[in-house]
C-alpha atoms as a PDB file:
ATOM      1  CA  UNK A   1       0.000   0.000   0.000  1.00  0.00           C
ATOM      2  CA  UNK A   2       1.503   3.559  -1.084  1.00  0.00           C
ATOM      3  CA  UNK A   3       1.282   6.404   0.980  1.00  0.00           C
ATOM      4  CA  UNK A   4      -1.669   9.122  -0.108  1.00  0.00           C
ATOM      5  CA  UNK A   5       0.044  11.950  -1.902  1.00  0.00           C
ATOM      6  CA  UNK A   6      -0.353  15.283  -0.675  1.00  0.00           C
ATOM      7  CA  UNK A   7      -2.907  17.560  -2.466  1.00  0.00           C
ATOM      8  CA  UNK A   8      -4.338  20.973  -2.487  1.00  0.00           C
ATOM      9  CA  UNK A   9      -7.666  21.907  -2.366  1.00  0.00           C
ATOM     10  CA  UNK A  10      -9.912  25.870  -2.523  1.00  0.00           C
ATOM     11  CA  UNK A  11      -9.195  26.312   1.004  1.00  0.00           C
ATOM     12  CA  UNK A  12      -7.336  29.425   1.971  1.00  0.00           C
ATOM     13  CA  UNK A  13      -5.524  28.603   4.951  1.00  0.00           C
ATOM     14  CA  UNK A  14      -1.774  29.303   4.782  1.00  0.00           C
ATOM     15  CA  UNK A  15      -1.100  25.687   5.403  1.00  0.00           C
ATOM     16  CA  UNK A  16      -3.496  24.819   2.331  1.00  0.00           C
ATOM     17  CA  UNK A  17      -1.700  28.447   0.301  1.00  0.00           C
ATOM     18  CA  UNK A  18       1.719  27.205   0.575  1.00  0.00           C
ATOM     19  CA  UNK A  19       0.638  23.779  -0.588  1.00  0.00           C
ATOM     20  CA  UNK A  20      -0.230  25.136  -3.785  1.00  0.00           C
ATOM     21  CA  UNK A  21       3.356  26.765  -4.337  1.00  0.00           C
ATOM     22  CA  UNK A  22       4.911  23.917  -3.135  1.00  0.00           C
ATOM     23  CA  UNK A  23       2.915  21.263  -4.758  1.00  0.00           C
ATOM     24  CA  UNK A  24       3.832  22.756  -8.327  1.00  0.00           C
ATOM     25  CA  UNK A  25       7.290  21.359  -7.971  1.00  0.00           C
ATOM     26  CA  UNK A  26       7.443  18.741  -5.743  1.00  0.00           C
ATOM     27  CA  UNK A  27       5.201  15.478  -5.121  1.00  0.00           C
ATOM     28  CA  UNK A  28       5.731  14.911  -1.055  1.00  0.00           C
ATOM     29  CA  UNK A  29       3.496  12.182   0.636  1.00  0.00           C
ATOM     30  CA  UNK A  30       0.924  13.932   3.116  1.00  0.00           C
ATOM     31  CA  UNK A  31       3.275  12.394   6.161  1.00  0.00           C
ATOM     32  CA  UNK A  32       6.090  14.256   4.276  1.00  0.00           C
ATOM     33  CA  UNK A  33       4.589  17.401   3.377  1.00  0.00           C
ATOM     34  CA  UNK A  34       3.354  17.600   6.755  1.00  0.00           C
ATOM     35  CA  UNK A  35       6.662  17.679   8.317  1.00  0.00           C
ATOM     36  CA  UNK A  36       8.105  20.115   5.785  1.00  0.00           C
ATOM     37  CA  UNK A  37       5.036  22.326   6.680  1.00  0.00           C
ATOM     38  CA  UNK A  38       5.868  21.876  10.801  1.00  0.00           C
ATOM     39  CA  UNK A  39       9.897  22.798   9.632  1.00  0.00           C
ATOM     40  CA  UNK A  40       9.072  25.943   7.973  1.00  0.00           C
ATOM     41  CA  UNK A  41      10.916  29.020   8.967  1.00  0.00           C
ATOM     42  CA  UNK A  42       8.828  32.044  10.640  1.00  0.00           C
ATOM     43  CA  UNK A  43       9.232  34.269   8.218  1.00  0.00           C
ATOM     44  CA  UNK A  44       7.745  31.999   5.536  1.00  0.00           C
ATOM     45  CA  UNK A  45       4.866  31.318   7.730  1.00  0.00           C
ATOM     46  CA  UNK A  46       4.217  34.877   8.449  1.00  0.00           C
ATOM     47  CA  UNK A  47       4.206  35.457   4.574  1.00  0.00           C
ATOM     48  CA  UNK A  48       1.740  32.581   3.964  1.00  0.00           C
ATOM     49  CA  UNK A  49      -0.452  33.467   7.480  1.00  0.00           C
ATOM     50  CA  UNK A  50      -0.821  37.401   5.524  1.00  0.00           C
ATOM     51  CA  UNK A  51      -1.318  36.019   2.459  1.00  0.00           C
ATOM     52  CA  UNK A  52      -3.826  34.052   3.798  1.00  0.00           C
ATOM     53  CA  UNK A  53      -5.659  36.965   5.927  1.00  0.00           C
ATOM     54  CA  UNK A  54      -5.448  39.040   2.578  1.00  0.00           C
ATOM     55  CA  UNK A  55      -7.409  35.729   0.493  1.00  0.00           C
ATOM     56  CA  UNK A  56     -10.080  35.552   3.105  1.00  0.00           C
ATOM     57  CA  UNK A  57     -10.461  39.685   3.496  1.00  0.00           C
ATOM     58  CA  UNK A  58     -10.786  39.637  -0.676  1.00  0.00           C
ATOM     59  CA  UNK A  59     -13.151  36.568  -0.375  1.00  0.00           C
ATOM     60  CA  UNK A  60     -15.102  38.321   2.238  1.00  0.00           C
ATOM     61  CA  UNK A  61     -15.548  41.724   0.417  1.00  0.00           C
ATOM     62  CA  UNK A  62     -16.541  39.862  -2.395  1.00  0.00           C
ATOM     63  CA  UNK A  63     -19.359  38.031  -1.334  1.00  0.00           C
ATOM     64  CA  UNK A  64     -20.454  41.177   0.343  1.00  0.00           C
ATOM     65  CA  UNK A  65     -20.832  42.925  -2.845  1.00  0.00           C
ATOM     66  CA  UNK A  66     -22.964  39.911  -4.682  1.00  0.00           C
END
């Protein structure tokens, strides 16, 4: 049995927002991605947390205009 491979989805959580960027270059296992995610340096999780604030603000206005 082989290990599920990590994938993306429309969620923006930074977790789920630096998937994307990763995931379009590398092909980790969800065990691996997860402790690639957990190793991350604090400056690339603040980055992804504000880009992830930003995504859900945008989101927000959005809908609020429909």
């Amino acid at each position: 049995m082989s290990a599920k491979l990590m994938q993306a989805n429309s969620s923006l959580s930074a977790r789920n927002l630096f998937a994307i960027d990763y995931l379009k270059t590398h092909t980790p296992t969800v065990a691996e991605f997860k402790e690639i995610y957990d190793a991350l340096d604090k400056a690339t999780i603040k980055k992804y947390t504000a880009l992830s604030q930003a995504k859900k603000a945008e989101a927000k206005l959005a809908k609020s205009k429909a």
